[in-house]
Protein backbone atom coordinates (compact mmCIF):
# COMPACT_ATOMS: atom_id res chain seq x y z
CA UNK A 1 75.88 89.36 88.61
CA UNK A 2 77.60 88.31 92.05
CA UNK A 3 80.89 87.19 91.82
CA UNK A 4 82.72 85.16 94.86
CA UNK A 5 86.02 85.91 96.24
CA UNK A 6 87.08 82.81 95.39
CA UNK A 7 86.58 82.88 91.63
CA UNK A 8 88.24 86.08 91.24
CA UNK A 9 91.33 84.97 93.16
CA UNK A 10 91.43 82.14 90.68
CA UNK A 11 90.73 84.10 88.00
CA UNK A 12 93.97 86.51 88.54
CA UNK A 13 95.95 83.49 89.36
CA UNK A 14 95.24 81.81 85.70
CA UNK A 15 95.99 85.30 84.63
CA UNK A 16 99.17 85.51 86.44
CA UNK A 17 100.28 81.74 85.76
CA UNK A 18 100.40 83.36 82.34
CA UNK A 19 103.34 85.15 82.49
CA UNK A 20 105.99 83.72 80.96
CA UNK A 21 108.71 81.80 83.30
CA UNK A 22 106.19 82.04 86.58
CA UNK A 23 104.66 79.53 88.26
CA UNK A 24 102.28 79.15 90.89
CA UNK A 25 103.70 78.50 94.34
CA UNK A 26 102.86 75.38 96.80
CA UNK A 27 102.10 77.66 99.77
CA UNK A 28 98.89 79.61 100.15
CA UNK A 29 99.09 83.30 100.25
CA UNK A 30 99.99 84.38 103.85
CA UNK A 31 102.48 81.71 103.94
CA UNK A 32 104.21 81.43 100.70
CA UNK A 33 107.58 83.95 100.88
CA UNK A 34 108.04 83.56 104.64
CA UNK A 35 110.07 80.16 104.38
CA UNK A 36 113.42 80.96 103.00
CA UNK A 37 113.26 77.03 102.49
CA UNK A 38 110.14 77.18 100.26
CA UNK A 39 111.05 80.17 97.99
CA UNK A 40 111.84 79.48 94.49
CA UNK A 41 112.41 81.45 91.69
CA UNK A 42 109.90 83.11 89.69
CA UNK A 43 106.52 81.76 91.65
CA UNK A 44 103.68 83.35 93.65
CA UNK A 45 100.63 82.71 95.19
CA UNK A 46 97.40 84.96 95.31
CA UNK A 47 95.07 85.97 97.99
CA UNK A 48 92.58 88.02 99.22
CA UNK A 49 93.33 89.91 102.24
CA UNK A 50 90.22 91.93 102.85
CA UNK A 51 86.33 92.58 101.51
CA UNK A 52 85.22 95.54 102.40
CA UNK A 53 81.68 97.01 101.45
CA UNK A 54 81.45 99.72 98.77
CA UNK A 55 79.13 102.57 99.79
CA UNK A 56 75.97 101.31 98.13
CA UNK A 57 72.36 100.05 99.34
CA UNK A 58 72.79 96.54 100.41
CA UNK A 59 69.89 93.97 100.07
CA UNK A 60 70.08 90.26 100.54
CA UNK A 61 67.98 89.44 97.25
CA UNK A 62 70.48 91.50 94.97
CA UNK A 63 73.42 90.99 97.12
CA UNK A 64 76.66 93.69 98.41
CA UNK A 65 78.68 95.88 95.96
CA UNK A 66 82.23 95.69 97.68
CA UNK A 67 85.73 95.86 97.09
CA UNK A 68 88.01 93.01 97.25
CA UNK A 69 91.58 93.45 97.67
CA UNK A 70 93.40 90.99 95.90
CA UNK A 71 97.43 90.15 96.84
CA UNK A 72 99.91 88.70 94.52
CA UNK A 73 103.00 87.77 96.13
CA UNK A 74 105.89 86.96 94.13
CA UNK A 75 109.40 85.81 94.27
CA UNK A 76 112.86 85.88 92.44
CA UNK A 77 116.07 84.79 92.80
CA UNK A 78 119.00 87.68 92.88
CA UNK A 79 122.15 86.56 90.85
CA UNK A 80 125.30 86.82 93.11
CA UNK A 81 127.40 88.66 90.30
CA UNK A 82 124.52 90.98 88.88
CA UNK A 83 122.51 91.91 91.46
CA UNK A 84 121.43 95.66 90.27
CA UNK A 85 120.66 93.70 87.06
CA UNK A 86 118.55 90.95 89.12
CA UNK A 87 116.81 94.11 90.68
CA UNK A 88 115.82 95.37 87.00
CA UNK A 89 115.02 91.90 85.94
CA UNK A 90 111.84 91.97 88.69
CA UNK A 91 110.68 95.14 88.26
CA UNK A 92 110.62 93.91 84.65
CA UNK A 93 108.84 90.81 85.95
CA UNK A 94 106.31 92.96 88.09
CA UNK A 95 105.34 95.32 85.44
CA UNK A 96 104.43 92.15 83.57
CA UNK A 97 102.38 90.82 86.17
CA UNK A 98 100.70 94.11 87.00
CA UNK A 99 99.87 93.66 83.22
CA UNK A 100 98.20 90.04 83.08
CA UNK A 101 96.18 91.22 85.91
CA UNK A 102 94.94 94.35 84.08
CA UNK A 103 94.27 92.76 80.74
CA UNK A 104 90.55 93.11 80.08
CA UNK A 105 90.14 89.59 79.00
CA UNK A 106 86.03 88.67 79.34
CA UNK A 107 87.12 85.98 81.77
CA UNK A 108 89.23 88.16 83.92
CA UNK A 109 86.66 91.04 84.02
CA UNK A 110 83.27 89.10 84.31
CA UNK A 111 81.28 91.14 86.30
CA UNK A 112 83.78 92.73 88.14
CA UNK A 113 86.09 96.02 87.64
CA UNK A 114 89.88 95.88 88.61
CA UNK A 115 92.41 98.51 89.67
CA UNK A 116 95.60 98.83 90.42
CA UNK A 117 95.79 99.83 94.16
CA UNK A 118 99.67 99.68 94.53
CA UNK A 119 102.95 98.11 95.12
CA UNK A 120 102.82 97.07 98.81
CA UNK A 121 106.60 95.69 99.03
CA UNK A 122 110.06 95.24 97.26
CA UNK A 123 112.60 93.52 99.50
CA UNK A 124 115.41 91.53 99.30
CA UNK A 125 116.11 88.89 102.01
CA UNK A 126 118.82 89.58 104.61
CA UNK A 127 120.82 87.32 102.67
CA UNK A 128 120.81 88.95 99.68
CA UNK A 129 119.62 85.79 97.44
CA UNK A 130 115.94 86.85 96.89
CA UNK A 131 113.74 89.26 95.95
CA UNK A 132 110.07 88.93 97.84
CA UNK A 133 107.72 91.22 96.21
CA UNK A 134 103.59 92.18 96.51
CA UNK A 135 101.69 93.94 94.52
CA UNK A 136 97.53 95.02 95.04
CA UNK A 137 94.90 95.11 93.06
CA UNK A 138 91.40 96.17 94.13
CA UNK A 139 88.44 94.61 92.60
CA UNK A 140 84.40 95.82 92.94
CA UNK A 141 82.13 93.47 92.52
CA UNK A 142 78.69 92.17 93.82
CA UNK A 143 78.54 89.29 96.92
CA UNK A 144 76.09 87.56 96.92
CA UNK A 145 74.01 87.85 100.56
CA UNK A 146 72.07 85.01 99.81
């Protein structure tokens, strides 16, 4: 069954937007996190950097097995006072996430498979106020060709 990129970007954002106390940001991937004026705590956004084609036969009638590598970005706010503690806090927050995105729910995993590929960054902004986060996912599933 092919599955577009689209649908399963959507489908790990409703599965992230189900994490308690997150909420999905008003920037697109690729932007979202770059504006220190458009970060707010506890939101992300979700994209999908790259497809890249699994080594399989390809035809157009039965379409591409590939990989898609989907990004969730995600933000949160680092208390003045309790900052080790505000570092805990999001890896708390990002094992959860990790988690939504793994559960084998039969809308999440609808003809695709999805693995964890890593965590791709864990910063804190120069000013200390926010921690910007990504974590990667890699998903095989059929394109259609045609």
């Amino acid at each position: 069954m092919a599955v577009t990129v689209k649908s399963i970007r959507q489908r790990v954002e409703t599965a992230v937007d189900a994490v308690t106390g997150f909420t999905v940001a008003k920037h697109p991937y690729g932007i979202f996190g770059r504006d220190p004026a458009a970060v707010l705590h506890k939101r992300f956004a979700v994209g999908c950097p790259t497809t890249t084609p699994a080594p399989a036969r390809q035809r157009v009638r039965d379409g591409a097995t590939v990989y898609t590598r989907v990004a969730v970005t995600y933000t949160m706010r680092i208390r003045p006072k309790d900052q080790v503690d505000s570092y805990d806090t999001a890896l708390d927050a990002e094992a959860e996430i990790i988690a939504a995105a793994m559960a084998e729910t039969t809308t999440l995993w609808a003809g695709v498979s999805i693995g964890f590929s890593g965590v791709t960054m864990r910063e804190i902004d120069p000013a200390g106020e926010w921690i910007i986060g990504e974590i990667e996912f890699d998903v095989l599933h059929i394109l259609a060709l045609a």
